[in-house]
Structure formats: structure tokens, C-alpha cells
PDB file of N, CA and C in Angstrom:
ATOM      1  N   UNK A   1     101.626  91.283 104.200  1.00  0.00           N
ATOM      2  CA  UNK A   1     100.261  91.732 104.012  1.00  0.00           C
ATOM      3  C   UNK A   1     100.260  92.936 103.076  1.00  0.00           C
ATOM      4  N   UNK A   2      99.245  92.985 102.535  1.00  0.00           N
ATOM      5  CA  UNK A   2      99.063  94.208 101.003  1.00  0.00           C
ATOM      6  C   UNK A   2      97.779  94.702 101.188  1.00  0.00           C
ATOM      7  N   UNK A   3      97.310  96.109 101.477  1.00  0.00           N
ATOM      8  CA  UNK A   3      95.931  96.305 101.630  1.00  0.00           C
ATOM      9  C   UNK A   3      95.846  97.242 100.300  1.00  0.00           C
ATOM     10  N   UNK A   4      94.738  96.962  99.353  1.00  0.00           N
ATOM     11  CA  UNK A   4      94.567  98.400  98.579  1.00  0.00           C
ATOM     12  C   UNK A   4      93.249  98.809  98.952  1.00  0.00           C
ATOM     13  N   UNK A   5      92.839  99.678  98.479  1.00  0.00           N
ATOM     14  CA  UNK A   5      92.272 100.768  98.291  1.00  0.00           C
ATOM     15  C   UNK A   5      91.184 100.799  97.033  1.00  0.00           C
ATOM     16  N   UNK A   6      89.862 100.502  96.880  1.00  0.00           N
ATOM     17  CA  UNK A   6      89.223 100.844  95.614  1.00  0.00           C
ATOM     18  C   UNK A   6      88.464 102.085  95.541  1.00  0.00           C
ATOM     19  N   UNK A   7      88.566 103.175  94.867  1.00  0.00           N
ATOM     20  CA  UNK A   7      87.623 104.470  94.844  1.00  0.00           C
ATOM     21  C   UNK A   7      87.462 104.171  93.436  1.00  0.00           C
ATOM     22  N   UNK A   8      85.614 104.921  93.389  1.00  0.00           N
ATOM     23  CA  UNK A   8      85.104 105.046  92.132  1.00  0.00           C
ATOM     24  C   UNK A   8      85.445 106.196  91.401  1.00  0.00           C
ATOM     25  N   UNK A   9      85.186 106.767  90.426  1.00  0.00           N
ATOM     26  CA  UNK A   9      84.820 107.595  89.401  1.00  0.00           C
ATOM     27  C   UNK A   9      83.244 107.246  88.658  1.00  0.00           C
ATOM     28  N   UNK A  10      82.333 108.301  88.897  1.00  0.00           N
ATOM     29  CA  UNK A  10      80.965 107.944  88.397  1.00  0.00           C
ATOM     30  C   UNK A  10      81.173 107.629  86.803  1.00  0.00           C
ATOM     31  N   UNK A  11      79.740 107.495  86.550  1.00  0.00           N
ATOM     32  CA  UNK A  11      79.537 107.442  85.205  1.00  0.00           C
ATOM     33  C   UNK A  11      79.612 108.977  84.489  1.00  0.00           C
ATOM     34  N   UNK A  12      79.418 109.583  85.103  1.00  0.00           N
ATOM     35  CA  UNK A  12      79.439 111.134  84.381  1.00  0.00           C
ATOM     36  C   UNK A  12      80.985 111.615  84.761  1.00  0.00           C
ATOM     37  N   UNK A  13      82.068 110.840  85.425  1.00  0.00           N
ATOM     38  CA  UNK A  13      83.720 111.472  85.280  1.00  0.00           C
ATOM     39  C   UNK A  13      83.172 111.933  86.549  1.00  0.00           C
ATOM     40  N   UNK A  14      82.372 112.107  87.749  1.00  0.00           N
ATOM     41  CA  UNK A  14      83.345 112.902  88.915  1.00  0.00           C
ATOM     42  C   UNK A  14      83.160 111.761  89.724  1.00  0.00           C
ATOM     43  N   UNK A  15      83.987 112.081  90.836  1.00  0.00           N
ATOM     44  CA  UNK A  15      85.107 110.654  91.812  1.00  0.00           C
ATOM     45  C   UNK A  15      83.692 110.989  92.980  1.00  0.00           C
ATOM     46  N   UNK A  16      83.326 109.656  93.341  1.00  0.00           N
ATOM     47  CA  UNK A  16      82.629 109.188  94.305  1.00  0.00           C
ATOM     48  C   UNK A  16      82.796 110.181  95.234  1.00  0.00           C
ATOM     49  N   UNK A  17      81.847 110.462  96.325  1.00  0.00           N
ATOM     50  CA  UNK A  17      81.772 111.604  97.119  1.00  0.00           C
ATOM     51  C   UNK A  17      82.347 110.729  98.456  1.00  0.00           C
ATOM     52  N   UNK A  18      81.563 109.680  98.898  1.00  0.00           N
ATOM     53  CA  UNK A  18      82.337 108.847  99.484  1.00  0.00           C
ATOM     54  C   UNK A  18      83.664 108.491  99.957  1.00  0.00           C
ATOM     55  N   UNK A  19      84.265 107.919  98.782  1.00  0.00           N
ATOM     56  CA  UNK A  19      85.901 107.790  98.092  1.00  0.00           C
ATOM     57  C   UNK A  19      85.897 108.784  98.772  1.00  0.00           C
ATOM     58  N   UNK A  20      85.795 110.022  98.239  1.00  0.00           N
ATOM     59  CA  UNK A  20      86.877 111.264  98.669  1.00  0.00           C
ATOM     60  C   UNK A  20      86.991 111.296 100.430  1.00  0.00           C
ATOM     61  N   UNK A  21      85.482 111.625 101.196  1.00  0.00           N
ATOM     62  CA  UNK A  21      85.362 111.065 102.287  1.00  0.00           C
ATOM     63  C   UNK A  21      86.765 109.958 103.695  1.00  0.00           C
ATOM     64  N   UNK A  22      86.278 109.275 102.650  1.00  0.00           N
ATOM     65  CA  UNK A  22      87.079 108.299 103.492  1.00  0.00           C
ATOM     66  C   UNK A  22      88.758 108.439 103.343  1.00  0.00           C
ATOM     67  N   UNK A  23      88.988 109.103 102.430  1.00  0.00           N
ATOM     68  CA  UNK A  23      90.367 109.151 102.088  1.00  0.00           C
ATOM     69  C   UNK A  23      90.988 110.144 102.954  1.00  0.00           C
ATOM     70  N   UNK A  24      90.067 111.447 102.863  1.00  0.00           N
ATOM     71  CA  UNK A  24      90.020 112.431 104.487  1.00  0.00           C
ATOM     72  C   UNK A  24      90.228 111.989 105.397  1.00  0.00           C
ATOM     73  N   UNK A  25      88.926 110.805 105.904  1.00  0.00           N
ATOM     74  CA  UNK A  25      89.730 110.039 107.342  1.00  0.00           C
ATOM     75  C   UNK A  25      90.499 109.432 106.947  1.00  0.00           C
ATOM     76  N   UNK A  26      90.991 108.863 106.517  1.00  0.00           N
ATOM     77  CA  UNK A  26      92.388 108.041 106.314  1.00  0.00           C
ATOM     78  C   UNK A  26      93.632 108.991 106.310  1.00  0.00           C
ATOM     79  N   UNK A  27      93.257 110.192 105.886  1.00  0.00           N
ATOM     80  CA  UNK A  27      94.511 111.280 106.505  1.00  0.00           C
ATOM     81  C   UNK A  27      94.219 111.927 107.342  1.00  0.00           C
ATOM     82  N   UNK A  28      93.319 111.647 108.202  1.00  0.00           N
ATOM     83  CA  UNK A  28      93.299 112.906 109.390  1.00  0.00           C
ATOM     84  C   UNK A  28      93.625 111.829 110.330  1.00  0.00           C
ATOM     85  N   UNK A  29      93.026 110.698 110.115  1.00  0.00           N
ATOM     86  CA  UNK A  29      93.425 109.761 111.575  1.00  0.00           C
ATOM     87  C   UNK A  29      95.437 109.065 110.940  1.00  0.00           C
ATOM     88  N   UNK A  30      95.527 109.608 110.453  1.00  0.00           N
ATOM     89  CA  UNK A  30      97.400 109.293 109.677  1.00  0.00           C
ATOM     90  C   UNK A  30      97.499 107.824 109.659  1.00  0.00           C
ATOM     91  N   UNK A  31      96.349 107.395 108.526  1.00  0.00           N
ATOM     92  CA  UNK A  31      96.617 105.879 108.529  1.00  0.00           C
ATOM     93  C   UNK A  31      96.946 105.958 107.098  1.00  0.00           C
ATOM     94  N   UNK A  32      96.606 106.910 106.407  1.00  0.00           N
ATOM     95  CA  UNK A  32      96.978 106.687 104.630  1.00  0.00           C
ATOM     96  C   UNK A  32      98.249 105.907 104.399  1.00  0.00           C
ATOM     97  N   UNK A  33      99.697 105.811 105.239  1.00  0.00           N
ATOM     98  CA  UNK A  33     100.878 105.301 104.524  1.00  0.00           C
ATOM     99  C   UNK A  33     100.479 103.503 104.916  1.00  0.00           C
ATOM    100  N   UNK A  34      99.157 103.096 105.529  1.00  0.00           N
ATOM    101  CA  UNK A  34      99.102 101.602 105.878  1.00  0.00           C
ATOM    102  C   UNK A  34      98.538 100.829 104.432  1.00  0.00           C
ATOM    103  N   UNK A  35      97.734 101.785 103.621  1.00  0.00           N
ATOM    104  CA  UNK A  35      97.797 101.633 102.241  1.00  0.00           C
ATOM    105  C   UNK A  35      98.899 101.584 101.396  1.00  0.00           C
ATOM    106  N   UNK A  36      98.847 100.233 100.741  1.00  0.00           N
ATOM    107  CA  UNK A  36      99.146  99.924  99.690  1.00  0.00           C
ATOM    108  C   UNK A  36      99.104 100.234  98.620  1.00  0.00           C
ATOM    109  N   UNK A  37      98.395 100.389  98.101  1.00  0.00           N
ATOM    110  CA  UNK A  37      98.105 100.976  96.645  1.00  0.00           C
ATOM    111  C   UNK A  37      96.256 101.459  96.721  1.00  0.00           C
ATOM    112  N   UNK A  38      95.934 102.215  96.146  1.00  0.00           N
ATOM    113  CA  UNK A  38      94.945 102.834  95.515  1.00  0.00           C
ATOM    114  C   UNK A  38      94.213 102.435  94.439  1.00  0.00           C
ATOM    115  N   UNK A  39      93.338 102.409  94.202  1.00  0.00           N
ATOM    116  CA  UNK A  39      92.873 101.469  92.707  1.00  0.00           C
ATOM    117  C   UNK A  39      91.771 102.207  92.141  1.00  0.00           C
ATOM    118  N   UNK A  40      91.523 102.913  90.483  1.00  0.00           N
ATOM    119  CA  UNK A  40      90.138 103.291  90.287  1.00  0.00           C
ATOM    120  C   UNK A  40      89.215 102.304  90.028  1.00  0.00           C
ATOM    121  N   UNK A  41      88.075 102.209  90.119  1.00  0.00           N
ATOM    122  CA  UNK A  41      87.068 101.798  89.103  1.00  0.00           C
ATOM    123  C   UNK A  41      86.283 102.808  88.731  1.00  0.00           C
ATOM    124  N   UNK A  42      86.211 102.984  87.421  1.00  0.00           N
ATOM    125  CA  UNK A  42      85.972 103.785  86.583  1.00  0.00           C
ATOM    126  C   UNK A  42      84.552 103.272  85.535  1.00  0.00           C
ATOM    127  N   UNK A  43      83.632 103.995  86.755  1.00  0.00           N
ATOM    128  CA  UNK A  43      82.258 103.567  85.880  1.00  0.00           C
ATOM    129  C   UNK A  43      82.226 103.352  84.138  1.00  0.00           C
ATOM    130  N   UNK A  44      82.690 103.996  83.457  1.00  0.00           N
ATOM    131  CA  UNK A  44      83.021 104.313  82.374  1.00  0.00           C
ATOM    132  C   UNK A  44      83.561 103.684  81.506  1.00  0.00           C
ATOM    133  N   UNK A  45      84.465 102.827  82.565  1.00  0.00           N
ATOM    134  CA  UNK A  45      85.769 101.727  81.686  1.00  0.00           C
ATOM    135  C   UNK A  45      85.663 100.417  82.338  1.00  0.00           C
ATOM    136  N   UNK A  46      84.861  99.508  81.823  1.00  0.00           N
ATOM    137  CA  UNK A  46      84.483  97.773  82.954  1.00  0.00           C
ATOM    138  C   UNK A  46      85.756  97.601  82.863  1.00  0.00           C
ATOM    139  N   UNK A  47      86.686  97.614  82.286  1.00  0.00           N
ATOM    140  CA  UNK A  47      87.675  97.167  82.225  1.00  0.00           C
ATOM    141  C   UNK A  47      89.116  97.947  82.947  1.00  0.00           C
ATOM    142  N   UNK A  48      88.428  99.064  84.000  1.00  0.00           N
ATOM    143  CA  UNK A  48      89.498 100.044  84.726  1.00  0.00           C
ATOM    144  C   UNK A  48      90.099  98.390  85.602  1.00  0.00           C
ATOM    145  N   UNK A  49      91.079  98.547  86.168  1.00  0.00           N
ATOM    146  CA  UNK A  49      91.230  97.972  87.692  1.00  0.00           C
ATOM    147  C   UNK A  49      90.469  97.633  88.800  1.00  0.00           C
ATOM    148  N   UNK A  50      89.616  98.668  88.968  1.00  0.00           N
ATOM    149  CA  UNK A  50      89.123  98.800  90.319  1.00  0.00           C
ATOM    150  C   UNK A  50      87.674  98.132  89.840  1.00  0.00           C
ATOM    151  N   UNK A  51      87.346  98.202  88.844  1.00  0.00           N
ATOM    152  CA  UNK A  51      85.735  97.619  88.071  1.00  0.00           C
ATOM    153  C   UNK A  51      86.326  96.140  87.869  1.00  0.00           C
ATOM    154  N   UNK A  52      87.480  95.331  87.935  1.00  0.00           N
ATOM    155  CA  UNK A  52      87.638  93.961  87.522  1.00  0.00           C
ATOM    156  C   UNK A  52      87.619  93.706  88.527  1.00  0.00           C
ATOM    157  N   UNK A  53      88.630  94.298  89.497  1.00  0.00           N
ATOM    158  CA  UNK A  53      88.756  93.759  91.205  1.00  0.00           C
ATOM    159  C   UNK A  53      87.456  93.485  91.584  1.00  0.00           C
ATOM    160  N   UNK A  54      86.345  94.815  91.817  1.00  0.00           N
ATOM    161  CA  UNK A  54      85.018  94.493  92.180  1.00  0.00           C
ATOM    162  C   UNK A  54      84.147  93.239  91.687  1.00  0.00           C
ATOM    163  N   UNK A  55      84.470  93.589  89.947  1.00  0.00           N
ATOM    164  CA  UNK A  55      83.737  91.962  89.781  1.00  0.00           C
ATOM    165  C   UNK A  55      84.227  90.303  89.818  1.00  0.00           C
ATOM    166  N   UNK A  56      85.495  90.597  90.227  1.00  0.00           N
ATOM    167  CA  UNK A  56      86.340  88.948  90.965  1.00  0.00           C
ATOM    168  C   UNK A  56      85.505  88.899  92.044  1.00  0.00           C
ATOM    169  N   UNK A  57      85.961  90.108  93.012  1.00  0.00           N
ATOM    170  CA  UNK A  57      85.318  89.495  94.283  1.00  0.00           C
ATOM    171  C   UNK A  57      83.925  90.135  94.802  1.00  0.00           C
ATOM    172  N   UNK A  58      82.942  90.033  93.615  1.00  0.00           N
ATOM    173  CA  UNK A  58      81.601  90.512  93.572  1.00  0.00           C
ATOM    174  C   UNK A  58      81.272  91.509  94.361  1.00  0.00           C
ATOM    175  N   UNK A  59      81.934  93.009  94.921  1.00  0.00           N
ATOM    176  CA  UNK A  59      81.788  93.580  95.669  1.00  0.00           C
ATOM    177  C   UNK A  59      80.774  95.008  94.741  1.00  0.00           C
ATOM    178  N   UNK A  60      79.872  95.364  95.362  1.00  0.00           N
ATOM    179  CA  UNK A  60      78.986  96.520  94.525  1.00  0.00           C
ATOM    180  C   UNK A  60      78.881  97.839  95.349  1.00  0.00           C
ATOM    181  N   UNK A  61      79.681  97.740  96.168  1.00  0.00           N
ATOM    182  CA  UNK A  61      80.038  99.131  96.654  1.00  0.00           C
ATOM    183  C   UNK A  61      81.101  99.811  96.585  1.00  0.00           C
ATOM    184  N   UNK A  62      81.572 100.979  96.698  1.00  0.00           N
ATOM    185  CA  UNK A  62      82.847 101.965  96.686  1.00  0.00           C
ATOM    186  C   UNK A  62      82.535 102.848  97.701  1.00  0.00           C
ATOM    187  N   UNK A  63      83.400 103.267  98.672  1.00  0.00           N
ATOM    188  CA  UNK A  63      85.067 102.557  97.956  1.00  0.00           C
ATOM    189  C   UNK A  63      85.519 101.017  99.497  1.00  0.00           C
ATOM    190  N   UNK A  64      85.742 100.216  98.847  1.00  0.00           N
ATOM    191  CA  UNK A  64      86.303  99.493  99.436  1.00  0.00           C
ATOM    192  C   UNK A  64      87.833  99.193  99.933  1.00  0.00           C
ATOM    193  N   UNK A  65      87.980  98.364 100.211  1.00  0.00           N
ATOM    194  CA  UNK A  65      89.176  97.794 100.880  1.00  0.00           C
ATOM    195  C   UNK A  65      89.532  95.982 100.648  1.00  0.00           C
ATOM    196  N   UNK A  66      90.646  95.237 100.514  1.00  0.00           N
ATOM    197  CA  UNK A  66      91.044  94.553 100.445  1.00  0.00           C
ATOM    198  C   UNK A  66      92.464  94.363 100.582  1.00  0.00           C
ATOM    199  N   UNK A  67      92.356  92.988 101.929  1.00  0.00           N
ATOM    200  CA  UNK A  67      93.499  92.555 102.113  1.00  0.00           C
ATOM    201  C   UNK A  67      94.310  91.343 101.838  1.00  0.00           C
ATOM    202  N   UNK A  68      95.482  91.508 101.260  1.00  0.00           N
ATOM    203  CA  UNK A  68      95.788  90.292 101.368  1.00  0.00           C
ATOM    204  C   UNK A  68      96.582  89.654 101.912  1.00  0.00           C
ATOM    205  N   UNK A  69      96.480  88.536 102.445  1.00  0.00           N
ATOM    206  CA  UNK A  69      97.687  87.916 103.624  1.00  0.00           C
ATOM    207  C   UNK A  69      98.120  87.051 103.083  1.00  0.00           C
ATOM    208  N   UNK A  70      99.561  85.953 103.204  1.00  0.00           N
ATOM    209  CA  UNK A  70      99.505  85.098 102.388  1.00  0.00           C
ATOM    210  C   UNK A  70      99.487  84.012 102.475  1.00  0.00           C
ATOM    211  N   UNK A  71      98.788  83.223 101.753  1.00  0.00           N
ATOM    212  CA  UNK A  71      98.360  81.714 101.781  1.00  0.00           C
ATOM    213  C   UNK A  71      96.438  81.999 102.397  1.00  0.00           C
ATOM    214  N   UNK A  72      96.068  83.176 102.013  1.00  0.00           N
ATOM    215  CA  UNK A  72      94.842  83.213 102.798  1.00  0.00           C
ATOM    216  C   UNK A  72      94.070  83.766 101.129  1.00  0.00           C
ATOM    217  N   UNK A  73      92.714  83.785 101.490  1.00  0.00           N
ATOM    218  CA  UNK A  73      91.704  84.387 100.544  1.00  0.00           C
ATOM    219  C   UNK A  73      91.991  85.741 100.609  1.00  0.00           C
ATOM    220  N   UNK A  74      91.334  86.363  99.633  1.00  0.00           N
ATOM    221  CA  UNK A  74      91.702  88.337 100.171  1.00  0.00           C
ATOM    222  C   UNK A  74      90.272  88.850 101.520  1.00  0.00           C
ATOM    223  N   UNK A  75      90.333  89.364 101.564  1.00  0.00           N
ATOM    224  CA  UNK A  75      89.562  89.935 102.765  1.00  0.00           C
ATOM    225  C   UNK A  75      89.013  91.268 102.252  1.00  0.00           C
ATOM    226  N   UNK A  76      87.751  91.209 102.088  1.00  0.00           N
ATOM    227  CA  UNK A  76      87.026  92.568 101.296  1.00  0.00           C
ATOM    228  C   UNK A  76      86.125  93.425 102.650  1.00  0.00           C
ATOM    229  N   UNK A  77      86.748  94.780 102.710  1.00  0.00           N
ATOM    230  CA  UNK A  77      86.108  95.425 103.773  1.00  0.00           C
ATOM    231  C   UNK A  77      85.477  96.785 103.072  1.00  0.00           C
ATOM    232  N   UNK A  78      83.887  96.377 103.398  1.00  0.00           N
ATOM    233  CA  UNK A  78      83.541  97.682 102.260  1.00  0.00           C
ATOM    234  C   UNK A  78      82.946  98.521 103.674  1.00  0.00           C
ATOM    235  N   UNK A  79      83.236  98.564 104.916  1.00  0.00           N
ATOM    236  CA  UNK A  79      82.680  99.721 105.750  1.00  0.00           C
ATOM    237  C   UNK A  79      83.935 100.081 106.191  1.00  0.00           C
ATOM    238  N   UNK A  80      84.115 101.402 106.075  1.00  0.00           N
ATOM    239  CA  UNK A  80      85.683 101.846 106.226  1.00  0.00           C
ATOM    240  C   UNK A  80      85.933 102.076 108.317  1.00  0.00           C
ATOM    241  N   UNK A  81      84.535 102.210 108.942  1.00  0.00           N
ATOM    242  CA  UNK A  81      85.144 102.526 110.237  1.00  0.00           C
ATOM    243  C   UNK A  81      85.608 100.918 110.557  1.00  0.00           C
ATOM    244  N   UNK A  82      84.573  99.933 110.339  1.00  0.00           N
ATOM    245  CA  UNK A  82      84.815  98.759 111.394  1.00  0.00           C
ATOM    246  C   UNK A  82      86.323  98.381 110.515  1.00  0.00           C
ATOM    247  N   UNK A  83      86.524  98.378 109.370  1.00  0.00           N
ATOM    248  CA  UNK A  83      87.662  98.292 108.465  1.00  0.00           C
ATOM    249  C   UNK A  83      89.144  99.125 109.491  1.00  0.00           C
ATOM    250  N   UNK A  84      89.304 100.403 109.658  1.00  0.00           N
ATOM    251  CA  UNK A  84      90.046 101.159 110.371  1.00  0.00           C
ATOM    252  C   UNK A  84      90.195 100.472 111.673  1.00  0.00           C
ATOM    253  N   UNK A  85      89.080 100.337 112.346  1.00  0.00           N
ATOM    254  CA  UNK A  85      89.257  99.796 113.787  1.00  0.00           C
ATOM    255  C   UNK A  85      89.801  98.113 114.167  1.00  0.00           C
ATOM    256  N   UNK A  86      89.091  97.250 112.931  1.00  0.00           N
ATOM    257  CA  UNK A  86      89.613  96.313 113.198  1.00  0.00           C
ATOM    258  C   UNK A  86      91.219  95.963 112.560  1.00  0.00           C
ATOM    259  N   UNK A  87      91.604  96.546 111.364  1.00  0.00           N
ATOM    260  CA  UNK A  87      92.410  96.324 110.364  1.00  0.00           C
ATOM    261  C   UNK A  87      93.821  97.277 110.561  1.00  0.00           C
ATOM    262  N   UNK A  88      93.473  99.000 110.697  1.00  0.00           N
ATOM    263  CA  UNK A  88      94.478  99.696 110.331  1.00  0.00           C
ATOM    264  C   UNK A  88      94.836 100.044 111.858  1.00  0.00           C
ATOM    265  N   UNK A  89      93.961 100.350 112.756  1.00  0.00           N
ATOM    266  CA  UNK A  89      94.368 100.674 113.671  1.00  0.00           C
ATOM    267  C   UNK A  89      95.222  99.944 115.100  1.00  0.00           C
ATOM    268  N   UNK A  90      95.551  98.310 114.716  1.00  0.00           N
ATOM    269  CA  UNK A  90      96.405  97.561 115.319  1.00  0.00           C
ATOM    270  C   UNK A  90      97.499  97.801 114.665  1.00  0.00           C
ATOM    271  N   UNK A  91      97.395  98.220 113.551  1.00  0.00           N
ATOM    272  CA  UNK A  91      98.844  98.265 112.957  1.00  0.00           C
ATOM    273  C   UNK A  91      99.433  99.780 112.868  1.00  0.00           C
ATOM    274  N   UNK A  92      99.082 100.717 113.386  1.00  0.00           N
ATOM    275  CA  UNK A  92      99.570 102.325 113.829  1.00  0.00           C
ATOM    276  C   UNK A  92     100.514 101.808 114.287  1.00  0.00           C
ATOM    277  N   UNK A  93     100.493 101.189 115.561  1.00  0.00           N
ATOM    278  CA  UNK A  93     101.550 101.217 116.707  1.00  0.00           C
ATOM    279  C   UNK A  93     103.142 100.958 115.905  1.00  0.00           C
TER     280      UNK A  93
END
């Protein structure tokens, strides 16, 4: 399994208030090392990473989540608690 991570960067260059947010809980509750990788989308650049990912799997919010398992579809979780509770937090132990 591979989970990343999508945070924005606005159109004017500063990083989603959100993004930053959630990345806080993701280190205060010590789930950050269950991430995989990190990804921008970069209002600025359609063509960042995190702006192609979103438009494969039509997602219009930040910052999201996606998993992938294999032999399965990816799994797009754009609310980070039910995301944590159902996703990261079976896998602490």
C-alpha cells in the first residue's frame, strides 16, 4: 500500500492554510511517517504533480489523500479526520 499526500500552493505562491493544518495533525497525532510521499499542486503550474493527480482523479479540493492498494482503483480521501480514523489510525499499531 502507498498513501500520498496532495497540498496546494495558491495562485498568489502561499501554501493552502488548510494543507498546513492538516499536516500539524498529522504530526501531533505521529502519523506523518504512514505517508508516503507528499505532492504539490501548484495553482500556478496545471502541470505541477499534485494539479495532474487532481485532474486524473477529478478531485477539487486540497489537500487530499490517496491510496493505493494493489490490483485495486486508488482511493481518494479529501476529509482528513474520517481519512485518519478510518485509514491511518489502524495502521499506528
Amino acid at each position: 500500500m502507498k498513501i500520498v499526500m496532495v497540498k496546494k500552493i495558491l495562485a498568489d505562491g502561499s501554501p493552502c492554510k488548510k494543507c498546513g493544518e492538516v499536516l500539524e495533525k498529522l504530526e501531533k497525532s505521529e502519523l506523518t511517517h504512514l505517508i508516503d510521499e507528499i505532492i504539490v499542486a501548484d495553482e500556478r503550474d496545471p502541470e505541477s504533480a499534485g494539479m495532474q493527480l487532481a485532474k486524473e482523479l477529478d478531485v477539487a479540493r486540497a489537500p487530499f489523500f490517496v491510496v493505493y492498494k494493489d490490483g485495486s482503483e486508488p482511493e481518494v480521501h479529501t476529509i482528513y479526520i474520517k481519512f485518519a480514523k478510518e485509514v491511518l489510525e489502524p495502521m499506528k499499531s
